[in-house]
Protein backbone atom coordinates (compact mmCIF):
# COMPACT_ATOMS: atom_id res chain seq x y z
CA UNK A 1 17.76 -16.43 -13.60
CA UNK A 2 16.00 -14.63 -10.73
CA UNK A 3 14.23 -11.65 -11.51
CA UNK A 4 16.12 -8.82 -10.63
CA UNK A 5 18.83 -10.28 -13.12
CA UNK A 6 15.70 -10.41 -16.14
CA UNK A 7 15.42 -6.78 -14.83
CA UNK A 8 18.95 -5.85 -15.17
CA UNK A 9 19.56 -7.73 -18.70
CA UNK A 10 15.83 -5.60 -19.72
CA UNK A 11 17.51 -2.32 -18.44
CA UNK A 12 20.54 -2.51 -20.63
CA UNK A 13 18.91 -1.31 -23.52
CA UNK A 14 15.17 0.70 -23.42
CA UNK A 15 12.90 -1.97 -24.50
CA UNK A 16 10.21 -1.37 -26.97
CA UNK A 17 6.73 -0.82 -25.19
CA UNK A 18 4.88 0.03 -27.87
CA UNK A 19 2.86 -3.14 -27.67
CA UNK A 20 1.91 -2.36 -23.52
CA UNK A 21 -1.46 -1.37 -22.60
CA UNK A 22 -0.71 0.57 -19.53
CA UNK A 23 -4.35 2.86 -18.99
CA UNK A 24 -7.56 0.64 -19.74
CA UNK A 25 -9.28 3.23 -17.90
CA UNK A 26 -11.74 0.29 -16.05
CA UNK A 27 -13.31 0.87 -12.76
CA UNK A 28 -12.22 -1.51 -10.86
CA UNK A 29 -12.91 -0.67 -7.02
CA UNK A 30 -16.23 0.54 -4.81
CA UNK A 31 -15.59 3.53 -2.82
CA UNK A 32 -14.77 2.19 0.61
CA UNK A 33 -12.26 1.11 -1.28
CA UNK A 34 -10.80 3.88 -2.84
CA UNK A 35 -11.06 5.81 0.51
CA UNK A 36 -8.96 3.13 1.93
CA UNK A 37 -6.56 3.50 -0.70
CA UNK A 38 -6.16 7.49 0.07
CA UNK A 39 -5.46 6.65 3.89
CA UNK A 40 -3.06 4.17 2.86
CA UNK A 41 -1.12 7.25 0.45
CA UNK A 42 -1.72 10.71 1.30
CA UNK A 43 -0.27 10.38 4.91
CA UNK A 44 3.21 8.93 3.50
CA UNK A 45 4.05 11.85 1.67
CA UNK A 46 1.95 14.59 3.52
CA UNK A 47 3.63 13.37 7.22
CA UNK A 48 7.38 12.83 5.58
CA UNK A 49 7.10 9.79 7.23
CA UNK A 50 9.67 8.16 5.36
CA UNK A 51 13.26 9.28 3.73
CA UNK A 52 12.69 10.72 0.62
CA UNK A 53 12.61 9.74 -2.61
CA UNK A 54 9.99 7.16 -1.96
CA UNK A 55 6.99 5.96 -4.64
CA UNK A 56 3.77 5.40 -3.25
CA UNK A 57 0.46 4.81 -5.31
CA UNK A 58 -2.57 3.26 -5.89
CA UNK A 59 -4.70 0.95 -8.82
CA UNK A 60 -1.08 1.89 -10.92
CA UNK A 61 -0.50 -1.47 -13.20
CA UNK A 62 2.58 -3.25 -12.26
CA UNK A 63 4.65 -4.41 -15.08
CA UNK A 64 7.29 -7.16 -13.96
CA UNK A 65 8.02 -8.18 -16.88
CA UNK A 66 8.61 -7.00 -20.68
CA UNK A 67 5.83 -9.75 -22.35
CA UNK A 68 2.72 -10.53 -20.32
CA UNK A 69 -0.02 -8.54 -18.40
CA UNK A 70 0.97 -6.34 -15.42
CA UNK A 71 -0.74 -6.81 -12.35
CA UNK A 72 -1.82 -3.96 -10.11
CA UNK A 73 -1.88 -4.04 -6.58
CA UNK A 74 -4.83 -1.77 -4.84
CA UNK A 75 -1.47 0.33 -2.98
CA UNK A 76 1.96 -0.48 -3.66
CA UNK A 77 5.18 1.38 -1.64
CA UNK A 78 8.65 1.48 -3.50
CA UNK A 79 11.42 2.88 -1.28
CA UNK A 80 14.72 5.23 -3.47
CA UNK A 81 12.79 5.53 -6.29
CA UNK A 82 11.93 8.96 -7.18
CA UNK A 83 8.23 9.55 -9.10
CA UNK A 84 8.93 10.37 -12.69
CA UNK A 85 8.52 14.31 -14.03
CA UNK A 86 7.13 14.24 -17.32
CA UNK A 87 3.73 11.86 -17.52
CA UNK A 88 4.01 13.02 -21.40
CA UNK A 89 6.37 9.62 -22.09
CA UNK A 90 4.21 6.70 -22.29
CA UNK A 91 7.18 4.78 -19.71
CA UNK A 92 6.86 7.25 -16.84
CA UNK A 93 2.74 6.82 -16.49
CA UNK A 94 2.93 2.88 -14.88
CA UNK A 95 5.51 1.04 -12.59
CA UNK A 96 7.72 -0.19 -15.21
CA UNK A 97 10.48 -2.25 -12.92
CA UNK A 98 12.85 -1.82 -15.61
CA UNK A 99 12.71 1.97 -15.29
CA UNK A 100 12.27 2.40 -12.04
CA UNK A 101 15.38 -0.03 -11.57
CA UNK A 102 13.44 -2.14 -8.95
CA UNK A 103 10.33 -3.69 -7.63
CA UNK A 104 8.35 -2.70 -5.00
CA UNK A 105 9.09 -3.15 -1.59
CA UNK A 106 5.46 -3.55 -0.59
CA UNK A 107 2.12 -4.54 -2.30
CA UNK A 108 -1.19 -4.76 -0.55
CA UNK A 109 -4.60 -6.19 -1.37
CA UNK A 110 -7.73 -4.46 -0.18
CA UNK A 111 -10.30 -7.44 -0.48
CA UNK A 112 -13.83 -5.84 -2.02
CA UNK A 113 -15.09 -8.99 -3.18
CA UNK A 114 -14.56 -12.79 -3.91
CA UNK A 115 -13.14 -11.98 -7.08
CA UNK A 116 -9.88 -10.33 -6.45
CA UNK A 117 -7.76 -13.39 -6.27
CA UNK A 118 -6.07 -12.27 -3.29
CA UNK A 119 -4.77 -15.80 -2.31
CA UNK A 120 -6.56 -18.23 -4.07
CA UNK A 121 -7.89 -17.78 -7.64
CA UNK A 122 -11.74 -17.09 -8.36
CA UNK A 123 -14.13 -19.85 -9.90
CA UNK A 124 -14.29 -17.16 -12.61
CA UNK A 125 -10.66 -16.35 -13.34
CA UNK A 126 -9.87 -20.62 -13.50
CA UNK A 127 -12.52 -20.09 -16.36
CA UNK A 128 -10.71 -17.16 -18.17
CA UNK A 129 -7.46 -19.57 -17.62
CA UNK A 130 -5.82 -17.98 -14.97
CA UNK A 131 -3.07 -19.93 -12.87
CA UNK A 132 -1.67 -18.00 -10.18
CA UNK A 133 -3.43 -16.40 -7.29
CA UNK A 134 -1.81 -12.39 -6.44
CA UNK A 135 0.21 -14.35 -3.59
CA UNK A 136 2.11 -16.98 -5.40
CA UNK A 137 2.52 -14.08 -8.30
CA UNK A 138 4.49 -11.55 -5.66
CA UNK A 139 6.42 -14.24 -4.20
CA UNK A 140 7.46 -15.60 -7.68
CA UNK A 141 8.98 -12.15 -8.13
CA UNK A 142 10.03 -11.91 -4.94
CA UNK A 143 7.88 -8.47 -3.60
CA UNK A 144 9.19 -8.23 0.48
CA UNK A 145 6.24 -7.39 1.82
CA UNK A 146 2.43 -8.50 0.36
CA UNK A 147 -0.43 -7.23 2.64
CA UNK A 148 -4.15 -8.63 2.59
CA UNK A 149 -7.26 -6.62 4.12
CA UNK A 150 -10.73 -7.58 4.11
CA UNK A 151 -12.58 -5.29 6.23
CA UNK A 152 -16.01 -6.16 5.48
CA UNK A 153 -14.97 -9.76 5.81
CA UNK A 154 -15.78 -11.09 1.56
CA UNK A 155 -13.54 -13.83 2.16
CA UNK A 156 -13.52 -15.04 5.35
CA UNK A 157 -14.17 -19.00 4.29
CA UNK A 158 -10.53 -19.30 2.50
CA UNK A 159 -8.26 -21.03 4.65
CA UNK A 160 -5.51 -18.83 4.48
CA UNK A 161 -7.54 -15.83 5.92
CA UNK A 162 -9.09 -17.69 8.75
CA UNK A 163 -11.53 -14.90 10.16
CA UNK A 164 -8.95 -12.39 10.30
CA UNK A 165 -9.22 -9.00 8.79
CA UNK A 166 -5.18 -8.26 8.14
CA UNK A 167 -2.42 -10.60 7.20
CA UNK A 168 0.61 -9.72 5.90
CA UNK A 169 3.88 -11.82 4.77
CA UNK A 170 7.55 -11.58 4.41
CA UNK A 171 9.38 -13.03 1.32
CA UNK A 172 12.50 -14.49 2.33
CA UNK A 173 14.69 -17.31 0.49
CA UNK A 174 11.84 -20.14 1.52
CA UNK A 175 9.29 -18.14 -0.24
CA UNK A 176 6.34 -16.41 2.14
CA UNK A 177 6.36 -16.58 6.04
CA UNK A 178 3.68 -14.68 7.73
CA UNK A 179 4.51 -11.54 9.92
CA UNK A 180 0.84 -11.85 11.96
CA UNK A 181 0.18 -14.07 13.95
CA UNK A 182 -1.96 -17.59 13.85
CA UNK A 183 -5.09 -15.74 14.17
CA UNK A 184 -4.48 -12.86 12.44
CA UNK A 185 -5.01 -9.39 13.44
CA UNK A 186 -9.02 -8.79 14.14
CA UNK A 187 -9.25 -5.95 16.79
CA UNK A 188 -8.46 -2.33 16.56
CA UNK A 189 -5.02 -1.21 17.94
CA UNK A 190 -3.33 -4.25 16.89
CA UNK A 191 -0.20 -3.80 14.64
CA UNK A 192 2.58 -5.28 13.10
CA UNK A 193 5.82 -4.32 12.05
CA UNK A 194 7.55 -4.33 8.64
CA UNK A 195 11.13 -3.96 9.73
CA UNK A 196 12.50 -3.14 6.56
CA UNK A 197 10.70 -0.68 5.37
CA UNK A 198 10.40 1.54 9.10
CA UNK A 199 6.24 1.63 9.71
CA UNK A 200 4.18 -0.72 10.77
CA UNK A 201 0.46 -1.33 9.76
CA UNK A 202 -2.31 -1.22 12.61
CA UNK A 203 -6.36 -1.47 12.14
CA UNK A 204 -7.96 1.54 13.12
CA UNK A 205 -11.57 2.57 14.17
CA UNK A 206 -12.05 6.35 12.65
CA UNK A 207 -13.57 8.83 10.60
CA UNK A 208 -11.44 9.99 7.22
CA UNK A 209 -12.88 12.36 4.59
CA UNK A 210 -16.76 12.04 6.12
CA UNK A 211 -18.64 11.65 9.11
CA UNK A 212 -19.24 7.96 9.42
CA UNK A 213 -16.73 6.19 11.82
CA UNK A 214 -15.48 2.75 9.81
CA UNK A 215 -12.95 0.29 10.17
CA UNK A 216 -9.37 1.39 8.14
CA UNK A 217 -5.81 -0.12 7.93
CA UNK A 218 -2.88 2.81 8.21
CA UNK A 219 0.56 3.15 8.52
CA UNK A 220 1.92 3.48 12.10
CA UNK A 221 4.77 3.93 14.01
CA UNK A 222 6.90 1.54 15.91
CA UNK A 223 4.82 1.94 19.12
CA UNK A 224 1.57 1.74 17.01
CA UNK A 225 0.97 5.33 16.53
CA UNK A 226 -0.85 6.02 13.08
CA UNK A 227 1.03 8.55 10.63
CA UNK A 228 -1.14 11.17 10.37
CA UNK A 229 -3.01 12.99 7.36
CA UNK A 230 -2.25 16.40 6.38
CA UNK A 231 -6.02 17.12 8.18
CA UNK A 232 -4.45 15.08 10.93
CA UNK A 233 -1.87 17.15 11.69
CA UNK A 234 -2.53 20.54 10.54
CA UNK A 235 -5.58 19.72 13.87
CA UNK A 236 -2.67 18.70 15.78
CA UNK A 237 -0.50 21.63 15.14
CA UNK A 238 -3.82 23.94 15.72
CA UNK A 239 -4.57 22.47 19.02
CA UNK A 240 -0.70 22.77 20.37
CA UNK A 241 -0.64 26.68 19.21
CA UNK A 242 -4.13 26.79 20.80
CA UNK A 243 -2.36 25.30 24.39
CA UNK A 244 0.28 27.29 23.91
CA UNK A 245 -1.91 30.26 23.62
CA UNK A 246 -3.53 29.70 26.50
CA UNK A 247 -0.16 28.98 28.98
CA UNK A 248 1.14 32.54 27.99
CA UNK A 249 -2.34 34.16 28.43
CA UNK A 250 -2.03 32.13 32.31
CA UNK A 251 1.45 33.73 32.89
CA UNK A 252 0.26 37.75 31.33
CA UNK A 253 2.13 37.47 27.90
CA UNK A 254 -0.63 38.23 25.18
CA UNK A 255 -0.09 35.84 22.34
CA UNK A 256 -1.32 38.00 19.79
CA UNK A 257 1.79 40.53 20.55
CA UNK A 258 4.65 38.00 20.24
């Protein structure tokens, strides 16, 4: 039975999740991280840049399944599914794929340490009896798109990352088959598209929410343009009325009087 058919038989009737531990209220990431996280949310919903309704979030557990512990990716994207109103009911406050009616369309990893599990699993998590790395987990359940970023390069000696800083794979019927390229992507401006969901993701050298210029991964556009923040473009929109200003002050029309 593949698992959108255990998620239709669990959405007949509302389960009992009494038993599901959905807030453990752990701190689980370091604060590049969390920034990183921000870039990777704010700009979908404050730029429209997708068809609404859309579900985008971050560190939100991941429940697949009725029995067993969710996972939770550091950002995941869910396209049609519309965020719940009332946070009051203990089933609107995680991604619960039996009410939401789906999984996600995308999940992505941002690597902090060599603990994540990210693609192969930790000395330390083989101790607590762990089986499956994050990558064989999401293409078990068949997530579309799973994203890995390691921008301060923690695991860099795994095989599968091979010195680059973004990879990113496409689940189709023979399991995983990376979008990047051989090498990865390693240098700012490259991209890559994820056709079904309509952005792309690109590495970007920038400054977001302080003055320090870092390394980020964001959402572009097709031709590699990155959606912008609602700082982004309320600047952009400032410095157009500002040209605009300044044309009708060239031609004798005072701005201030239109």
């Amino acid at each position: 039975m593949t698992p959108q058919q255990l998620l239709d038989n669990e959405a007949i009737v509302a389960p009992n999740i009494d038993h599901l531990v959905l807030e453990d209220d752990t701190p689980v990431d370091n604060l590049q991280s969390a920034q990183q996280q921000r870039l990777l949310v704010e700009p979908l919903y404050s730029a429209k840049a997708l068809p609404a309704p859309f579900f985008a979030d971050a560190n939100v557990g991941l429940f697949y399944k009725l029995k067993g512990d969710p996972v939770v990716p550091d950002v995941m994207l869910s396209l049609g599914i519309q965020r719940p109103d009332d946070f009051s009911q203990k089933q609107h406050r995680s991604y619960l794929t039996w009410e939401m009616g789906k999984l996600p369309d995308v999940c992505l990893e941002i690597v902090s340490n060599q603990e994540g599990d990210e693609l192969t699993l930790s000395r330390k998590s083989q101790q607590k009896g762990k089986t499956t790395a994050k990558r064989d987990l999401y293409a078990q359940i068949h997530i579309p798109y799973y994203v890995v970023f390691d921008p301060l390069r923690q695991i860099q000696g795994q095989q599968e990352m091979a010195g680059a800083l973004l990879r990113v794979w496409s689940f189709s019927a023979e399991g995983y088959t990376e979008l990047t390229p051989l090498q990865g992507l390693n240098e700012v401006g490259q991209s890559v598209w994820l056709t079904a969901i309509g952005l792309g993701l690109t590495l970007w050298e920038g400054q977001f929410e302080d003055g320090v210029t870092r390394l980020w991964l964001r959402w572009c556009d097709q031709v590699g343009q990155v959606i912008p923040t609602g700082a982004e473009g309320q600047t952009v929109a400032q410095q157009r009325a500002d040209r605009l200003a300044e044309r009708l002050r060239e031609l004798g029309v005072n701005p201030d009087t239109i």
